[in-house]
C-alpha atoms as a PDB file:
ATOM      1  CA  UNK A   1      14.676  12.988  -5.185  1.00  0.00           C
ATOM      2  CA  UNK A   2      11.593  10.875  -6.675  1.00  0.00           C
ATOM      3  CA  UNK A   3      12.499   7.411  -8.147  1.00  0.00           C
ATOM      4  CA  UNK A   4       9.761   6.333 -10.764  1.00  0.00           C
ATOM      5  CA  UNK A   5       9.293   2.167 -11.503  1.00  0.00           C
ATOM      6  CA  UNK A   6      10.827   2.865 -14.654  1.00  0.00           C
ATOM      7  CA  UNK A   7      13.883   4.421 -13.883  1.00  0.00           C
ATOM      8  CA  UNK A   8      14.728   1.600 -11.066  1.00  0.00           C
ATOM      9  CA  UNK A   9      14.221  -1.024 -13.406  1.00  0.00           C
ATOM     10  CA  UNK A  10      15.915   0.430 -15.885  1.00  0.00           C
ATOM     11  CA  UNK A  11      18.877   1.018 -13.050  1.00  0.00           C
ATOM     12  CA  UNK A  12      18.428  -3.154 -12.207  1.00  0.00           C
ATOM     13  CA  UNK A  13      19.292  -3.906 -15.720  1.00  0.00           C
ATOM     14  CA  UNK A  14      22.103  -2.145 -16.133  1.00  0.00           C
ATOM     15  CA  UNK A  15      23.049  -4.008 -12.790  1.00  0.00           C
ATOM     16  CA  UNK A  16      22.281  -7.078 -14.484  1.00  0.00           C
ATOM     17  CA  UNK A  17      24.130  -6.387 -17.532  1.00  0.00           C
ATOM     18  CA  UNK A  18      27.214  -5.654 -15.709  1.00  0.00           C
ATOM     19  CA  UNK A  19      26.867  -8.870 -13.680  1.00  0.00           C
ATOM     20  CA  UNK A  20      26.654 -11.104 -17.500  1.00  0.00           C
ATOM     21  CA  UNK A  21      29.039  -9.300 -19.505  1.00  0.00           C
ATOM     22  CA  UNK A  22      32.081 -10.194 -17.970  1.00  0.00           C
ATOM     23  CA  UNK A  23      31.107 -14.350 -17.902  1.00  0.00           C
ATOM     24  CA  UNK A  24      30.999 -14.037 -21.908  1.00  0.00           C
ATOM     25  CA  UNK A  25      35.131 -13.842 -21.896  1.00  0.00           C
ATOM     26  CA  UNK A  26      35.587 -16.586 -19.555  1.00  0.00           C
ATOM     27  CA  UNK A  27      35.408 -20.467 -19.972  1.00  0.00           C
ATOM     28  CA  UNK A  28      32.333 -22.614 -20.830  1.00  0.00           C
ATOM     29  CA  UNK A  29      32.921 -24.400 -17.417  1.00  0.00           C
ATOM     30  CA  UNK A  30      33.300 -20.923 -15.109  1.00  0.00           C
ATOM     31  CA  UNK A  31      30.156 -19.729 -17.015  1.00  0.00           C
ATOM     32  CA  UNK A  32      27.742 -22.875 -16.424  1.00  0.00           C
ATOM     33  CA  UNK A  33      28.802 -22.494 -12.993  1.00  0.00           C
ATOM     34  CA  UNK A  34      27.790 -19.162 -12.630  1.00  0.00           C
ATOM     35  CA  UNK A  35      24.827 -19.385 -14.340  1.00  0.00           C
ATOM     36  CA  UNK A  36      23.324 -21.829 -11.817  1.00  0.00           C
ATOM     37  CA  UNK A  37      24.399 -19.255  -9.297  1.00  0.00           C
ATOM     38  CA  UNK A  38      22.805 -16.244 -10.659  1.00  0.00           C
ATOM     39  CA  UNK A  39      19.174 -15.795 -11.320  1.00  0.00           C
ATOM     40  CA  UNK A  40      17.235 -12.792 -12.984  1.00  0.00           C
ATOM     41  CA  UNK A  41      13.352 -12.670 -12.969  1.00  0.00           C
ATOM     42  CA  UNK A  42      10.723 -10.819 -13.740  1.00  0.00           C
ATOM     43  CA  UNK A  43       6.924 -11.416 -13.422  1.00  0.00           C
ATOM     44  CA  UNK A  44       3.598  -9.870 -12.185  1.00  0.00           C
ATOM     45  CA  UNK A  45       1.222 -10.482  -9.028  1.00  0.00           C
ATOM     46  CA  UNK A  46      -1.894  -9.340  -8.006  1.00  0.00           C
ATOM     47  CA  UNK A  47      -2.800  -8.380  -4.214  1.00  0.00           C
ATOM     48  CA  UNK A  48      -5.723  -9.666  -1.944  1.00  0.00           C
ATOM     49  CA  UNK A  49      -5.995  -6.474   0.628  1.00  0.00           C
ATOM     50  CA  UNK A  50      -7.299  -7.382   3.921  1.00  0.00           C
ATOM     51  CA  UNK A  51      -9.342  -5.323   6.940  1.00  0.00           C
ATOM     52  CA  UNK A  52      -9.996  -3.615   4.300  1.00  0.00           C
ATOM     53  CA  UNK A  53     -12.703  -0.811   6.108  1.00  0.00           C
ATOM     54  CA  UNK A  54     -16.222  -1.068   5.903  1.00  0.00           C
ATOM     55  CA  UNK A  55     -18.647   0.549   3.021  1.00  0.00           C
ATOM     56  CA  UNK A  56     -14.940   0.022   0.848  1.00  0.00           C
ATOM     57  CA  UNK A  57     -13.833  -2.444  -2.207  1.00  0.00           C
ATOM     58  CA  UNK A  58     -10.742  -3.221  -3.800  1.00  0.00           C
ATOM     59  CA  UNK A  59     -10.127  -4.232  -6.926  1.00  0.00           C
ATOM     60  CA  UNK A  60     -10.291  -7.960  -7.549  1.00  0.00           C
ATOM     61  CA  UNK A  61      -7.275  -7.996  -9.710  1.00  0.00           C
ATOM     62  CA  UNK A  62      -4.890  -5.267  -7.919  1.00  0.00           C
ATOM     63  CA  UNK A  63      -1.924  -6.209 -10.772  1.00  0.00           C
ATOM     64  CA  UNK A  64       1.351  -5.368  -9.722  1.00  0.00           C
ATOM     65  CA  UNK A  65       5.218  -5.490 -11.324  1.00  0.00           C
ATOM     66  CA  UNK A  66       8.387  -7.005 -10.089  1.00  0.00           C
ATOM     67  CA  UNK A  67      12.092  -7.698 -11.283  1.00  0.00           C
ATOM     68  CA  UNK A  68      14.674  -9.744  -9.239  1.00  0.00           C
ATOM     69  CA  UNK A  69      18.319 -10.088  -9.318  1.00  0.00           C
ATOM     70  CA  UNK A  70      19.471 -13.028  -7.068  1.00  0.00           C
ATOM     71  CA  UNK A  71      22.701 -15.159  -6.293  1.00  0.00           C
ATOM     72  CA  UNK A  72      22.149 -18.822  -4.850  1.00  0.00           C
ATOM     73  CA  UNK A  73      24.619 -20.456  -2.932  1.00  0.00           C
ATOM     74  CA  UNK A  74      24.064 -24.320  -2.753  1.00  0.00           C
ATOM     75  CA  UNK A  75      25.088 -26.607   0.296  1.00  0.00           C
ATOM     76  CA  UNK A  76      27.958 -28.438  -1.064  1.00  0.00           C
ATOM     77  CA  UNK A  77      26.795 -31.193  -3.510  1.00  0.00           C
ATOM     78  CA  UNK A  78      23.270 -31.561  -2.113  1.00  0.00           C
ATOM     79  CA  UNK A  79      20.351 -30.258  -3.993  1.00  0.00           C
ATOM     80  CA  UNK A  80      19.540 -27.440  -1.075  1.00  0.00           C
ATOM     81  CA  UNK A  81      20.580 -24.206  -1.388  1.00  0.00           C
ATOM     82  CA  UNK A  82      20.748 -20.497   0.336  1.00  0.00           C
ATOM     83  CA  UNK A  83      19.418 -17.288  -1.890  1.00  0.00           C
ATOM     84  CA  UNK A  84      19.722 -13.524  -1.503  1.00  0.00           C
ATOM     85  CA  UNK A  85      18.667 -10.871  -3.636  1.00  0.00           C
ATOM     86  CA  UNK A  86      17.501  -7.234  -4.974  1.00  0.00           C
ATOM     87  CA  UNK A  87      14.050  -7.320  -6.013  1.00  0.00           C
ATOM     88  CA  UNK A  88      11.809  -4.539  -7.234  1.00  0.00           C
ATOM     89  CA  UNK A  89       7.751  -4.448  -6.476  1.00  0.00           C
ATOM     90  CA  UNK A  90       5.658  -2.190  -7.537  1.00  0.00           C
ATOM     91  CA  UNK A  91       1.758  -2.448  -5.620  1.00  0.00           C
ATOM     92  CA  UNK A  92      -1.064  -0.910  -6.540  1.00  0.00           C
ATOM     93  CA  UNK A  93      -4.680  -0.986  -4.873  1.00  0.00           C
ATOM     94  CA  UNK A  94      -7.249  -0.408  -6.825  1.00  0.00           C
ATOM     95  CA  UNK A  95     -10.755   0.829  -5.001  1.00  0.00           C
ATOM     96  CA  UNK A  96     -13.846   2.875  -4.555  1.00  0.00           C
ATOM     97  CA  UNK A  97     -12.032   5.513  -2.756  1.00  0.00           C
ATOM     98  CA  UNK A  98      -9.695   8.140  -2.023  1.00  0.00           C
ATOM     99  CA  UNK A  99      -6.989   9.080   0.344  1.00  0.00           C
ATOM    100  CA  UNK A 100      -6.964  12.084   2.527  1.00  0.00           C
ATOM    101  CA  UNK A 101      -4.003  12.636   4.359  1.00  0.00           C
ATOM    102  CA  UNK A 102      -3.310  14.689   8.076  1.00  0.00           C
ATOM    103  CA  UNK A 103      -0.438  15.140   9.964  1.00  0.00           C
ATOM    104  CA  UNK A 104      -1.189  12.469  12.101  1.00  0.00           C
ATOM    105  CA  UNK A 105      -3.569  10.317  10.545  1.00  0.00           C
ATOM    106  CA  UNK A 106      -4.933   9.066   6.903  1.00  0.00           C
ATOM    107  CA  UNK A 107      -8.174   8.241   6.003  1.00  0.00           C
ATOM    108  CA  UNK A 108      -9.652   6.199   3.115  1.00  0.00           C
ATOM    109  CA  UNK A 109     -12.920   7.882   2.014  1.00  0.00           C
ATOM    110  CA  UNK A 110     -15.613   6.322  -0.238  1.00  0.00           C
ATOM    111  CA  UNK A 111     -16.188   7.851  -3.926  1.00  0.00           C
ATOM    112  CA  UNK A 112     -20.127   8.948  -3.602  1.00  0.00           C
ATOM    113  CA  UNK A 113     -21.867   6.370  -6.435  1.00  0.00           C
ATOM    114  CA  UNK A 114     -23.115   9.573  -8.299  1.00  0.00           C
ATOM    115  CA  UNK A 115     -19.747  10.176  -9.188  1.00  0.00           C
ATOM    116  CA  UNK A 116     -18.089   8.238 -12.770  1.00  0.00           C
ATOM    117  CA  UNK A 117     -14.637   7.657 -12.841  1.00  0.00           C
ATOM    118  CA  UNK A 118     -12.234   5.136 -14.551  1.00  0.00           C
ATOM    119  CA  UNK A 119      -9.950   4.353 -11.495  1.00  0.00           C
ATOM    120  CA  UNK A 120      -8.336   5.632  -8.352  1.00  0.00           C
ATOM    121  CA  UNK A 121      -5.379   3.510  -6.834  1.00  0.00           C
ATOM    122  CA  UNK A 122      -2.693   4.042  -4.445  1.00  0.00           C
ATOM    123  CA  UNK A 123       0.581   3.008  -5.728  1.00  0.00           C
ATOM    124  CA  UNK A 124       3.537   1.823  -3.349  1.00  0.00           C
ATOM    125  CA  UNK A 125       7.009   0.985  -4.801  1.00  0.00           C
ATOM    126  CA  UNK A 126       8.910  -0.953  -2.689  1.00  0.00           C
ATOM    127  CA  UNK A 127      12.760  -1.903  -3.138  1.00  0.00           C
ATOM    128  CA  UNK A 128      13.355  -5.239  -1.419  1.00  0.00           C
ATOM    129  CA  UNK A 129      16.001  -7.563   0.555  1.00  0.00           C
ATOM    130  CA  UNK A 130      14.613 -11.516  -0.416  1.00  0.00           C
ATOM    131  CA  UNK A 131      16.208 -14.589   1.180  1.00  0.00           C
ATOM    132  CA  UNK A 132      15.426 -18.185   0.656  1.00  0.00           C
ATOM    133  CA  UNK A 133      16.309 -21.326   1.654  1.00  0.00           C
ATOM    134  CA  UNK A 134      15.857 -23.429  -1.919  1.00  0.00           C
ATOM    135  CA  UNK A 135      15.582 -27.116  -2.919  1.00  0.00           C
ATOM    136  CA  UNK A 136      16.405 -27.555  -6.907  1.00  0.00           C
ATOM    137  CA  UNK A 137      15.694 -31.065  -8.103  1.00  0.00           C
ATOM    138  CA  UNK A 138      17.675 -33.032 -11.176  1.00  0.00           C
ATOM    139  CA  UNK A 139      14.327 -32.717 -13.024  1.00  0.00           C
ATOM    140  CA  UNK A 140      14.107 -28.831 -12.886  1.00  0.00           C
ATOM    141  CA  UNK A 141      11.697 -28.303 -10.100  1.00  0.00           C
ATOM    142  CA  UNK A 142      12.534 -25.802  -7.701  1.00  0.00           C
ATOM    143  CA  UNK A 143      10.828 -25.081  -4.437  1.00  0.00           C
ATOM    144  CA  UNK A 144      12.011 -21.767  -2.082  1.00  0.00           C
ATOM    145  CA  UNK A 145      10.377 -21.036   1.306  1.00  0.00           C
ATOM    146  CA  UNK A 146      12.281 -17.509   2.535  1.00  0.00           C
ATOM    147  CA  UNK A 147      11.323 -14.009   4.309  1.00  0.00           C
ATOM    148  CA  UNK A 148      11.491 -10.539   2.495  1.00  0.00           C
ATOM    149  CA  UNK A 149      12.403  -6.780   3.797  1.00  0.00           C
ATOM    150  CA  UNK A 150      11.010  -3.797   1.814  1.00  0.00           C
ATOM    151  CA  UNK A 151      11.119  -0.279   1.835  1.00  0.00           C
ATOM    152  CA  UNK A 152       8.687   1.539   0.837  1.00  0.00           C
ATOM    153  CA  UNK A 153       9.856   4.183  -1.778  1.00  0.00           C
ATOM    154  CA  UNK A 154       7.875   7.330  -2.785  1.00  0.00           C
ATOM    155  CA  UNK A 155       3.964   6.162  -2.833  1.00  0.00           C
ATOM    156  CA  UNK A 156       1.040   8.159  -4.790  1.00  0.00           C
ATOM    157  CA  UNK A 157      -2.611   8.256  -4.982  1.00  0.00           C
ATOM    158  CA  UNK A 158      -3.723   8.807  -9.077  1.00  0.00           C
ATOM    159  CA  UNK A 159      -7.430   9.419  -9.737  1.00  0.00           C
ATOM    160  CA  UNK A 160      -9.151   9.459 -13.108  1.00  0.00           C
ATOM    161  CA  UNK A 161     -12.701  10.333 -13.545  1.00  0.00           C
ATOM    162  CA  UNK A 162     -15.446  13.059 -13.014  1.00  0.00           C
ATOM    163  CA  UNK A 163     -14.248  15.674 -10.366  1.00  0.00           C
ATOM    164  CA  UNK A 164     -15.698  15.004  -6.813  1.00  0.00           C
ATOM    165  CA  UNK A 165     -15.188  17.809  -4.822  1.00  0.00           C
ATOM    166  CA  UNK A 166     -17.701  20.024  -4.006  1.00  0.00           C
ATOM    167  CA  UNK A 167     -15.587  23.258  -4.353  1.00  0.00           C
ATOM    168  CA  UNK A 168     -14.390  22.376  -7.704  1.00  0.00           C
ATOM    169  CA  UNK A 169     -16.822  23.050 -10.389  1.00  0.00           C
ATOM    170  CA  UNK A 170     -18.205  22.005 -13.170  1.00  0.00           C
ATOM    171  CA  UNK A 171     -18.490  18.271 -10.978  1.00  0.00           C
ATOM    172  CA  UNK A 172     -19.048  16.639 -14.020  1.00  0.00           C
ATOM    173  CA  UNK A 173     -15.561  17.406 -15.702  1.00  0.00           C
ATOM    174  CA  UNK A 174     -13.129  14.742 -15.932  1.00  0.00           C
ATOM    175  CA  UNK A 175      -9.831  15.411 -13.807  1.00  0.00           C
ATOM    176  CA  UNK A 176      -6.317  13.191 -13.452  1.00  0.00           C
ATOM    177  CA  UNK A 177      -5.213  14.003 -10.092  1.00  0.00           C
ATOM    178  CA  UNK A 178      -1.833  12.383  -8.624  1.00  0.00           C
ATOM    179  CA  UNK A 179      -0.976  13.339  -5.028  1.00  0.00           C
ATOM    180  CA  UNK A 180       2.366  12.485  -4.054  1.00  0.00           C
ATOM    181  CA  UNK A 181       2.217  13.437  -0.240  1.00  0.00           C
ATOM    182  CA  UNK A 182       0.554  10.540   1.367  1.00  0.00           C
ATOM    183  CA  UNK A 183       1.343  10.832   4.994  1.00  0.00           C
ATOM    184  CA  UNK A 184       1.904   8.400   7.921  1.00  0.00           C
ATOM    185  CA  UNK A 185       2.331   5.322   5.471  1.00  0.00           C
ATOM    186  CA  UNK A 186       4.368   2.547   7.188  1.00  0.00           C
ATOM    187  CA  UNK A 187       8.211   2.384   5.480  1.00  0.00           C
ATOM    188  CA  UNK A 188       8.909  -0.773   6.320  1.00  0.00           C
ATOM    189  CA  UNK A 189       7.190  -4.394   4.772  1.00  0.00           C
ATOM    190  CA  UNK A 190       8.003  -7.873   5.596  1.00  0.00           C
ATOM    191  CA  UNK A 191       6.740 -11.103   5.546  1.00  0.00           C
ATOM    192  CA  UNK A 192       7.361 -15.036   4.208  1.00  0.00           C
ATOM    193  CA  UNK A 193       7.488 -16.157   1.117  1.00  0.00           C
ATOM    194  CA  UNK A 194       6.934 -19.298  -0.777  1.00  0.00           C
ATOM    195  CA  UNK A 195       8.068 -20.351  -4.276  1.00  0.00           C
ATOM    196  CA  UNK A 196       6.955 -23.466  -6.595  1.00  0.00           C
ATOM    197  CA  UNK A 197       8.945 -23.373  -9.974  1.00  0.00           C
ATOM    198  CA  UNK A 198       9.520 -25.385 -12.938  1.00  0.00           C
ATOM    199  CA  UNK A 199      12.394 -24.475 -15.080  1.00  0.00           C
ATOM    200  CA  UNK A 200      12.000 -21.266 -16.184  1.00  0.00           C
ATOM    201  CA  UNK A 201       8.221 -20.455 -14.662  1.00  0.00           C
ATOM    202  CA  UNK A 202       8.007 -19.900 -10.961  1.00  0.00           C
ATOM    203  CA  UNK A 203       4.593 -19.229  -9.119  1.00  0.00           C
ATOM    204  CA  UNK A 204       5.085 -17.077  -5.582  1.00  0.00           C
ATOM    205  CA  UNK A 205       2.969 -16.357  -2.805  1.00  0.00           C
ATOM    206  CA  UNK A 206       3.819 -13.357  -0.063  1.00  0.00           C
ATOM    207  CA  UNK A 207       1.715 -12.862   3.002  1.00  0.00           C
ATOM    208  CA  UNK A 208       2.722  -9.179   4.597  1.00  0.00           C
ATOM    209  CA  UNK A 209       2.715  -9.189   8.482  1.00  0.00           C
ATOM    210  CA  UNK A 210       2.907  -4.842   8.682  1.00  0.00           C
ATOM    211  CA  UNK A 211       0.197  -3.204   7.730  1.00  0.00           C
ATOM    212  CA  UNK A 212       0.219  -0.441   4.897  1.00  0.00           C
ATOM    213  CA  UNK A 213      -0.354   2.732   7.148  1.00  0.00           C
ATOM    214  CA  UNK A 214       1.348   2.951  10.620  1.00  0.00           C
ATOM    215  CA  UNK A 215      -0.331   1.758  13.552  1.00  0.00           C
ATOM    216  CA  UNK A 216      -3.152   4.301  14.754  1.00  0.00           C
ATOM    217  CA  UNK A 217      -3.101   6.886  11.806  1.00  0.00           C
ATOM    218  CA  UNK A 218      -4.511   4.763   9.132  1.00  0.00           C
ATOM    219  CA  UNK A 219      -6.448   1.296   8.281  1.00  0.00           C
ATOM    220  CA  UNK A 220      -4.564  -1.436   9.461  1.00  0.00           C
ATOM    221  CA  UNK A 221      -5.066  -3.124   5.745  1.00  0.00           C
ATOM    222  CA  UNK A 222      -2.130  -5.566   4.198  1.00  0.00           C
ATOM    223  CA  UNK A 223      -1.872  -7.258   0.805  1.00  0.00           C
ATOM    224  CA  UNK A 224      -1.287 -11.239   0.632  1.00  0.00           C
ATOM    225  CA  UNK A 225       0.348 -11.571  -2.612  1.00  0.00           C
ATOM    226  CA  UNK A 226       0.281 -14.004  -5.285  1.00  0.00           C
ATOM    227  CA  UNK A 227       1.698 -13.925  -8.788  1.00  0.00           C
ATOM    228  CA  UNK A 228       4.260 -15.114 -11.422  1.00  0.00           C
ATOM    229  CA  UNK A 229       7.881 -14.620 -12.578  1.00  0.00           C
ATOM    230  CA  UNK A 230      10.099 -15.672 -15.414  1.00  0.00           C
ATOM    231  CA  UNK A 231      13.150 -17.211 -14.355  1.00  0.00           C
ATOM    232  CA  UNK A 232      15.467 -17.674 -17.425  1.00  0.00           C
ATOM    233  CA  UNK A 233      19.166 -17.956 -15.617  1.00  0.00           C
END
Protein backbone atom coordinates (compact mmCIF):
# COMPACT_ATOMS: atom_id res chain seq x y z
CA UNK A 1 0.00 0.00 0.00
CA UNK A 2 1.69 3.55 -0.84
CA UNK A 3 0.60 6.50 1.42
CA UNK A 4 1.15 9.90 -0.48
CA UNK A 5 1.68 13.40 1.88
CA UNK A 6 -1.61 14.27 0.77
CA UNK A 7 -3.65 11.56 1.66
CA UNK A 8 -2.04 11.44 5.40
CA UNK A 9 -2.75 14.88 5.92
CA UNK A 10 -5.84 14.76 4.67
CA UNK A 11 -6.34 11.47 7.14
CA UNK A 12 -4.81 14.00 10.24
CA UNK A 13 -7.59 16.35 9.63
CA UNK A 14 -10.24 14.31 9.70
CA UNK A 15 -8.52 13.18 13.06
CA UNK A 16 -8.55 16.63 14.05
CA UNK A 17 -12.00 17.32 13.16
CA UNK A 18 -13.26 14.51 15.13
CA UNK A 19 -11.20 15.61 18.15
CA UNK A 20 -13.14 19.58 17.87
CA UNK A 21 -16.50 18.66 16.96
CA UNK A 22 -17.66 17.17 19.93
CA UNK A 23 -16.24 20.36 22.38
CA UNK A 24 -18.78 22.65 20.27
CA UNK A 25 -21.90 20.93 22.36
CA UNK A 26 -20.32 21.20 25.62
CA UNK A 27 -19.84 24.20 28.08
CA UNK A 28 -17.75 27.38 27.55
CA UNK A 29 -15.73 26.29 30.69
CA UNK A 30 -15.07 22.33 29.49
CA UNK A 31 -14.12 23.88 26.08
CA UNK A 32 -11.44 26.61 27.28
CA UNK A 33 -10.09 23.83 29.15
CA UNK A 34 -9.62 21.70 26.42
CA UNK A 35 -8.45 24.04 24.20
CA UNK A 36 -5.32 24.74 26.28
CA UNK A 37 -4.92 21.01 26.18
CA UNK A 38 -5.06 20.38 22.57
CA UNK A 39 -2.83 21.87 20.00
CA UNK A 40 -2.91 21.57 16.07
CA UNK A 41 0.00 22.97 13.90
CA UNK A 42 1.19 23.17 10.82
CA UNK A 43 4.34 24.85 9.35
CA UNK A 44 7.39 24.29 7.03
CA UNK A 45 11.30 23.68 7.63
CA UNK A 46 14.11 23.46 5.61
CA UNK A 47 17.08 20.81 6.18
CA UNK A 48 20.93 21.42 6.56
CA UNK A 49 22.29 17.74 5.33
CA UNK A 50 25.52 16.84 6.78
CA UNK A 51 28.67 14.35 5.60
CA UNK A 52 27.20 15.05 2.83
CA UNK A 53 29.96 13.04 0.22
CA UNK A 54 32.51 14.69 -1.59
CA UNK A 55 32.23 16.28 -5.36
CA UNK A 56 28.13 16.56 -3.98
CA UNK A 57 25.73 19.72 -3.04
CA UNK A 58 22.50 20.05 -1.56
CA UNK A 59 20.19 22.43 -1.94
CA UNK A 60 20.50 25.45 0.33
CA UNK A 61 16.85 25.65 0.99
CA UNK A 62 15.78 21.75 1.16
CA UNK A 63 11.87 23.02 2.11
CA UNK A 64 9.96 20.54 3.76
CA UNK A 65 6.04 20.13 5.19
CA UNK A 66 4.69 19.20 8.53
CA UNK A 67 1.25 18.99 10.47
CA UNK A 68 0.94 18.15 14.24
CA UNK A 69 -1.79 17.04 16.41
CA UNK A 70 -0.76 17.24 20.14
CA UNK A 71 -2.35 16.99 23.74
CA UNK A 72 -0.44 18.83 26.70
CA UNK A 73 -0.81 17.83 30.06
CA UNK A 74 0.32 20.60 32.58
CA UNK A 75 1.87 19.90 36.15
CA UNK A 76 -0.88 20.90 38.37
CA UNK A 77 -1.14 24.75 38.57
CA UNK A 78 2.46 25.49 37.58
CA UNK A 79 3.24 26.87 34.22
CA UNK A 80 5.28 23.44 33.13
CA UNK A 81 3.80 21.01 31.25
CA UNK A 82 4.20 17.33 29.51
CA UNK A 83 3.27 17.00 25.50
CA UNK A 84 2.70 14.06 23.17
CA UNK A 85 1.71 13.95 19.75
CA UNK A 86 1.16 12.71 15.94
CA UNK A 87 3.10 14.73 13.67
CA UNK A 88 3.57 14.43 9.93
CA UNK A 89 7.09 15.45 8.03
CA UNK A 90 7.63 15.35 4.82
CA UNK A 91 11.83 15.85 3.79
CA UNK A 92 13.12 16.43 0.76
CA UNK A 93 16.91 16.85 -0.37
CA UNK A 94 17.50 18.63 -3.05
CA UNK A 95 21.11 18.00 -4.98
CA UNK A 96 23.40 17.50 -7.89
CA UNK A 97 22.78 13.88 -7.96
CA UNK A 98 21.09 10.73 -8.23
CA UNK A 99 20.43 7.59 -6.35
CA UNK A 100 21.34 4.17 -7.47
CA UNK A 101 20.21 1.52 -5.43
CA UNK A 102 21.75 -2.44 -4.81
CA UNK A 103 20.74 -5.02 -2.72
CA UNK A 104 23.09 -4.21 -0.26
CA UNK A 105 24.21 -0.86 -0.72
CA UNK A 106 23.09 2.77 -2.24
CA UNK A 107 25.08 5.14 -3.81
CA UNK A 108 24.65 8.89 -4.48
CA UNK A 109 26.14 9.66 -7.93
CA UNK A 110 26.96 13.15 -9.30
CA UNK A 111 24.79 14.59 -12.38
CA UNK A 112 27.78 15.14 -15.13
CA UNK A 113 27.67 19.33 -15.54
CA UNK A 114 26.92 18.75 -19.33
CA UNK A 115 23.72 17.59 -18.35
CA UNK A 116 20.48 20.49 -17.72
CA UNK A 117 17.93 19.62 -15.49
CA UNK A 118 15.42 21.48 -13.19
CA UNK A 119 15.79 19.27 -10.01
CA UNK A 120 16.40 15.83 -8.61
CA UNK A 121 15.48 15.23 -4.83
CA UNK A 122 14.91 12.36 -2.67
CA UNK A 123 11.79 12.61 -0.76
CA UNK A 124 11.28 10.83 2.76
CA UNK A 125 7.88 10.97 4.55
CA UNK A 126 8.10 10.27 7.91
CA UNK A 127 5.07 9.73 10.45
CA UNK A 128 6.25 10.74 13.92
CA UNK A 129 5.89 10.11 17.89
CA UNK A 130 6.93 13.96 19.50
CA UNK A 131 7.23 14.48 23.27
CA UNK A 132 8.04 17.58 25.15
CA UNK A 133 8.51 18.79 28.31
CA UNK A 134 6.88 22.61 27.92
CA UNK A 135 7.02 25.87 29.93
CA UNK A 136 3.91 28.31 28.86
CA UNK A 137 4.23 31.74 30.41
CA UNK A 138 1.07 34.23 31.46
CA UNK A 139 2.35 36.43 28.60
CA UNK A 140 2.00 33.75 25.79
CA UNK A 141 5.52 32.60 25.39
CA UNK A 142 6.04 29.08 25.17
CA UNK A 143 9.30 27.23 25.23
CA UNK A 144 9.41 23.04 24.60
CA UNK A 145 12.70 21.08 24.75
CA UNK A 146 11.50 17.16 23.84
CA UNK A 147 12.82 14.03 21.66
CA UNK A 148 10.99 12.69 18.46
CA UNK A 149 10.55 8.95 16.89
CA UNK A 150 9.86 8.65 13.12
CA UNK A 151 9.24 6.18 10.69
CA UNK A 152 10.15 6.47 7.64
CA UNK A 153 7.18 5.81 5.20
CA UNK A 154 7.53 5.02 1.45
CA UNK A 155 10.62 7.36 0.15
CA UNK A 156 11.25 8.31 -3.73
CA UNK A 157 13.85 9.76 -5.85
CA UNK A 158 11.97 12.32 -8.71
CA UNK A 159 14.24 13.73 -11.44
CA UNK A 160 13.36 16.44 -13.94
CA UNK A 161 15.61 17.46 -16.67
CA UNK A 162 17.59 16.31 -19.83
CA UNK A 163 17.98 12.42 -19.83
CA UNK A 164 21.45 11.25 -18.51
CA UNK A 165 21.91 7.90 -19.31
CA UNK A 166 23.98 6.83 -21.85
CA UNK A 167 21.66 4.01 -23.17
CA UNK A 168 18.75 6.22 -23.43
CA UNK A 169 18.75 8.34 -26.44
CA UNK A 170 18.17 11.31 -27.72
CA UNK A 171 20.37 12.64 -24.23
CA UNK A 172 19.09 15.85 -24.76
CA UNK A 173 15.27 15.02 -24.20
CA UNK A 174 13.71 16.06 -21.11
CA UNK A 175 12.50 13.03 -18.84
CA UNK A 176 10.43 12.99 -15.21
CA UNK A 177 11.63 9.94 -13.66
CA UNK A 178 10.29 8.86 -10.02
CA UNK A 179 11.80 5.66 -8.59
CA UNK A 180 10.05 4.37 -5.75
CA UNK A 181 12.46 1.42 -4.76
CA UNK A 182 15.19 3.06 -2.86
CA UNK A 183 16.88 0.33 -0.99
CA UNK A 184 18.72 -0.02 2.38
CA UNK A 185 17.30 3.45 3.67
CA UNK A 186 17.31 3.52 7.51
CA UNK A 187 13.35 3.21 8.91
CA UNK A 188 13.86 4.60 11.91
CA UNK A 189 14.72 8.71 12.84
CA UNK A 190 15.18 10.28 16.12
CA UNK A 191 16.60 13.02 17.70
CA UNK A 192 15.89 16.32 20.21
CA UNK A 193 13.98 18.94 19.66
CA UNK A 194 13.67 22.48 20.72
CA UNK A 195 10.74 24.93 20.47
CA UNK A 196 10.57 28.93 21.02
CA UNK A 197 6.90 30.18 20.48
CA UNK A 198 4.88 33.17 20.86
CA UNK A 199 1.20 32.76 20.78
CA UNK A 200 0.29 31.38 17.79
CA UNK A 201 3.98 31.34 15.88
CA UNK A 202 6.43 28.76 17.06
CA UNK A 203 10.07 28.47 15.60
CA UNK A 204 11.63 24.62 15.95
CA UNK A 205 14.89 23.23 15.58
CA UNK A 206 15.55 19.15 15.16
CA UNK A 207 19.01 17.73 15.08
CA UNK A 208 18.71 13.82 13.75
CA UNK A 209 21.21 11.44 15.53
CA UNK A 210 20.51 8.25 12.64
CA UNK A 211 21.68 8.75 9.59
CA UNK A 212 19.42 8.58 6.35
CA UNK A 213 20.80 5.23 4.82
CA UNK A 214 21.71 2.29 7.17
CA UNK A 215 25.04 1.95 8.45
CA UNK A 216 27.54 0.54 5.69
CA UNK A 217 25.20 0.55 2.54
CA UNK A 218 24.88 4.20 2.06
CA UNK A 219 26.33 7.85 3.08
CA UNK A 220 26.09 8.29 6.57
CA UNK A 221 24.35 11.93 5.80
CA UNK A 222 21.53 13.44 8.40
CA UNK A 223 19.43 16.59 8.18
CA UNK A 224 19.50 19.22 11.24
CA UNK A 225 16.24 20.82 10.87
CA UNK A 226 14.95 24.16 11.33
CA UNK A 227 11.63 25.72 10.43
CA UNK A 228 8.20 27.18 11.45
CA UNK A 229 4.66 26.17 12.52
CA UNK A 230 1.34 27.79 13.16
CA UNK A 231 -0.03 27.02 16.37
CA UNK A 232 -3.67 28.35 16.54
CA UNK A 233 -5.24 26.01 19.56
Amino acid sequence: MKLRPNSLLILLTLAVTVLILPMTTRSQIINEKTKKKIHVGIGMFTDIYMNVPSGLKTRTINQGFTALVAYRVPFGKSNFGFGVGLQLSVHNMFGNFTIKSYTDSTTMNKISDTVGYKRSKLVMPYLELPIEFQLVTKYKLAVGLGFKVGYMLPAHTKYVGDEYQADLQPETSQVRIKYRNVKNLDRFAYGPTLRIGYKWFNLFGYYQLSTIFQKGKGPDIYPITVGFMIRPF
